[in-house]
Protein backbone atom coordinates (compact mmCIF):
# COMPACT_ATOMS: atom_id res chain seq x y z
CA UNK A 1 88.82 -51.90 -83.93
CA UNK A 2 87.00 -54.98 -85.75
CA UNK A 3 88.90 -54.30 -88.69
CA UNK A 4 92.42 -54.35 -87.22
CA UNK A 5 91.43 -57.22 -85.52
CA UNK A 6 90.65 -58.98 -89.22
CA UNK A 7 93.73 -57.77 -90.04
CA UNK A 8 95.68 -59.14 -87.33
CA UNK A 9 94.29 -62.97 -88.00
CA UNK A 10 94.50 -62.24 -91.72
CA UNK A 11 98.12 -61.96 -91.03
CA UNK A 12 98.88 -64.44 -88.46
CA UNK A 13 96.98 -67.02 -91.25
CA UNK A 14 98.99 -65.55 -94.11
CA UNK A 15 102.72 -66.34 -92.11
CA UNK A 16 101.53 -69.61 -91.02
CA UNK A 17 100.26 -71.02 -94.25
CA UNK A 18 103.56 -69.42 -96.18
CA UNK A 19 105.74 -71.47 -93.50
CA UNK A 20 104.02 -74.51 -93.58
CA UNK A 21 105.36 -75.06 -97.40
CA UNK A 22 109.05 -73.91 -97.06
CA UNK A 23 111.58 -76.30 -96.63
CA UNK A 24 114.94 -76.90 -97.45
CA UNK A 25 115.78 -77.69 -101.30
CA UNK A 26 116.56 -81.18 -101.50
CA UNK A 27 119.53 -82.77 -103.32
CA UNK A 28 118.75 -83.49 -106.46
CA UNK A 29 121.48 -85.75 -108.13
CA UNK A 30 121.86 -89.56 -105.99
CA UNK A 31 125.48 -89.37 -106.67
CA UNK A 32 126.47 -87.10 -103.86
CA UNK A 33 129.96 -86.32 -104.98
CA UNK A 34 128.01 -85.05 -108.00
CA UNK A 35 125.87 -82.86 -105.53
CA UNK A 36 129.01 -81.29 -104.30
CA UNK A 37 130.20 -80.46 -107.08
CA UNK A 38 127.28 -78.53 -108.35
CA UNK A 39 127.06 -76.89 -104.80
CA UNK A 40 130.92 -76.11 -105.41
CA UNK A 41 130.68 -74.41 -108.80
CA UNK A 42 127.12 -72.61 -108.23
CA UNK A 43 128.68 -71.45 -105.32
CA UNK A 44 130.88 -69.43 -107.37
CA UNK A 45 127.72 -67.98 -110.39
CA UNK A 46 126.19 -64.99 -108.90
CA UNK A 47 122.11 -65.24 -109.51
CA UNK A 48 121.16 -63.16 -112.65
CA UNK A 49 117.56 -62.27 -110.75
CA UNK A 50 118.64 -61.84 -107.44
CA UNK A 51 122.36 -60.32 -108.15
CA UNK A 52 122.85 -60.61 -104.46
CA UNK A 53 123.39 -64.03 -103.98
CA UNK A 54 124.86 -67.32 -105.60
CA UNK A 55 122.87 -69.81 -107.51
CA UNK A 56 123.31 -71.78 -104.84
CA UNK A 57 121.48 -69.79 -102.18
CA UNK A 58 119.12 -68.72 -104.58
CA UNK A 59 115.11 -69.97 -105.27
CA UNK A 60 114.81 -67.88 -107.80
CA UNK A 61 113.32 -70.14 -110.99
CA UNK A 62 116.28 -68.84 -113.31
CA UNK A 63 118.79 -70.04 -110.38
CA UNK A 64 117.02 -73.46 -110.38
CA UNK A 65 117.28 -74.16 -114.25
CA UNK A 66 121.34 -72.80 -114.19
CA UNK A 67 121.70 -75.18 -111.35
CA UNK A 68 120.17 -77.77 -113.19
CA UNK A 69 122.41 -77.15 -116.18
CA UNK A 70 125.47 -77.05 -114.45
CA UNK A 71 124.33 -81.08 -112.81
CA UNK A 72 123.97 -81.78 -116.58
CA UNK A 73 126.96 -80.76 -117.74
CA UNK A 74 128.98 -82.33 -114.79
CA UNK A 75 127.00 -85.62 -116.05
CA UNK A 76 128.33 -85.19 -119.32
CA UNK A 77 132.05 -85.07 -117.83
CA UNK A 78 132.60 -81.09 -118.24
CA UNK A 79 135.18 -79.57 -115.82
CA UNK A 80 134.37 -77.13 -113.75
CA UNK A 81 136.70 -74.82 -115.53
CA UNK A 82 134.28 -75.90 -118.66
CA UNK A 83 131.41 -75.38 -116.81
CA UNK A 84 132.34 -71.44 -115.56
CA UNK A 85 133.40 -70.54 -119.00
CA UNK A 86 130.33 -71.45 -120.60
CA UNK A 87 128.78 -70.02 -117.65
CA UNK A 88 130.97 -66.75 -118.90
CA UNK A 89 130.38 -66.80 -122.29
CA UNK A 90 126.73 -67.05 -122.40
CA UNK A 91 126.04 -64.40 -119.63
CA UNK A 92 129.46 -62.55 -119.16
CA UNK A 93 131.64 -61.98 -116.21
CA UNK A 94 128.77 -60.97 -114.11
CA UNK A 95 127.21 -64.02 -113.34
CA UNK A 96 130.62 -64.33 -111.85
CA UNK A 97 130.33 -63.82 -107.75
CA UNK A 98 133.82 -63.03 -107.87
CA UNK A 99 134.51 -61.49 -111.47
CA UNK A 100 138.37 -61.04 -112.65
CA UNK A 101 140.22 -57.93 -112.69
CA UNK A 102 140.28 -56.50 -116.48
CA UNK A 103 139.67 -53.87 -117.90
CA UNK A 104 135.95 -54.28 -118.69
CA UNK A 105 135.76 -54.88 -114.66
CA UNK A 106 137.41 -52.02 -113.40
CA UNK A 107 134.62 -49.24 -112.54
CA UNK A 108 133.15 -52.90 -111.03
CA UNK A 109 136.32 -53.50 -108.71
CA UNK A 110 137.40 -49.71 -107.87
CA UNK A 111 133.77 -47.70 -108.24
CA UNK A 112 132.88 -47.45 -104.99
CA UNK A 113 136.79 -46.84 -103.82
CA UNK A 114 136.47 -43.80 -106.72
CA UNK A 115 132.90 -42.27 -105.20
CA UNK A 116 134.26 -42.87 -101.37
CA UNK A 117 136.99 -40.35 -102.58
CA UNK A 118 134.82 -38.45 -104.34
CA UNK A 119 132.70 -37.98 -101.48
CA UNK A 120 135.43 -37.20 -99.18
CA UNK A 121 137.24 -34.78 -101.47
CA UNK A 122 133.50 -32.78 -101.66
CA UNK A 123 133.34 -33.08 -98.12
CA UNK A 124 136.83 -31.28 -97.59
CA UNK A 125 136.15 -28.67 -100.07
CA UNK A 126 132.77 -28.15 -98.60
CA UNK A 127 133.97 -28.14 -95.09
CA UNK A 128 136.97 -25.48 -96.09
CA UNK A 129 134.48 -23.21 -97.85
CA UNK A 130 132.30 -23.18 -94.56
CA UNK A 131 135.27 -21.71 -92.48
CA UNK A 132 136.27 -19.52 -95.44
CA UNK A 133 132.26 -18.14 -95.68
CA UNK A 134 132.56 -17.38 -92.05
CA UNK A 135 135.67 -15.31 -91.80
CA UNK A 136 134.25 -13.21 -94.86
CA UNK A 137 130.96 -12.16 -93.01
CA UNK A 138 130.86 -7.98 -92.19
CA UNK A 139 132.13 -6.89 -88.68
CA UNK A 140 128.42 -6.04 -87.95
CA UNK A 141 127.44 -9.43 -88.75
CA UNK A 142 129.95 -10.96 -86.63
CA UNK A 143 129.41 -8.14 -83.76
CA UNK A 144 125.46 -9.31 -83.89
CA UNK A 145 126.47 -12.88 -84.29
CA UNK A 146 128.88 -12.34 -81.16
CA UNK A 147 125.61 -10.02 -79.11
CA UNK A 148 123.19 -13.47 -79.77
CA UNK A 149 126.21 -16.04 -78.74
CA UNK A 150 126.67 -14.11 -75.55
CA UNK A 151 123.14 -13.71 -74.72
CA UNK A 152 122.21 -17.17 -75.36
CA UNK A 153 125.46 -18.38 -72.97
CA UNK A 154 124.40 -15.90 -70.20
CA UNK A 155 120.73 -17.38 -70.29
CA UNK A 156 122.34 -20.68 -69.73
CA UNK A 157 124.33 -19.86 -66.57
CA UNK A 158 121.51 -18.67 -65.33
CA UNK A 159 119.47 -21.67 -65.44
């Protein structure tokens, strides 16, 4: 008992100290045009560690420095056209959130469209074999089968 009571505070500590630290990024640049900008563009860079999310919702340390390059090169006067295909070039279409339709990005667009009709092509066959294994089972089987099905509806009515 005393030790899931040590727990318990151990955790309750743990959350609160985490939550007194976290707080909202703030804006870096003073120019805010500038800020939306970056927000704009690394709104559209998928985050190489989390994969799941743009640079811009990211905290991930790898996020922060690609965020930080993109302010630069907005400072130097790069488009954001510039700024995406250097983005490309260096890390390739994934760090794209929304990556074009090529060739190289097919299997990424139409994968899981290709395994959903996999799956439901397996599940058909699957599901046809079932009725087929059932209509090739012996007339004793099926009598017995038949016997057990009758039984077990006959206990029923009775309850």
């Amino acid at each position: 008992m005393r030790k899931i009571f040590l727990g318990c505070i151990l955790a309750i500590l743990t959350s609160i100290s985490t939550s007194i630290y976290a707080d909202e990024a703030k804006s870096v640049a003073a120019d805010p045009v500038l800020e939306q900008r970056v927000h704009a563009i690394t709104e559209e860079l998928r985050c190489l560690v989390c994969q799941n999310q743009t640079i811009a919702d990211s905290h991930a340390d790898l996020a922060i420095d690609l965020k930080n390059q993109v302010r630069e090169k907005l400072a130097q006067g790069m488009s954001d056209k510039d700024i995406l295909d250097y983005m490309v070039q260096r890390y390739g279409d994934f760090v794209l959130y929304r990556p074009p339709v090529k060739s190289t990005t097919w299997l990424l667009w139409f994968g899981p469209f290709l395994l959903m009709l996999g799956g439901l092509a397996f599940l058909a066959w699957k599901l046809s074999r079932r009725e087929s294994d059932v209509a090739d089972l012996p007339a004793a089987e099926m009598q017995r089968a038949a016997e057990l099905l009758g039984a077990s509806s006959e206990t029923k009515e009775s309850l």
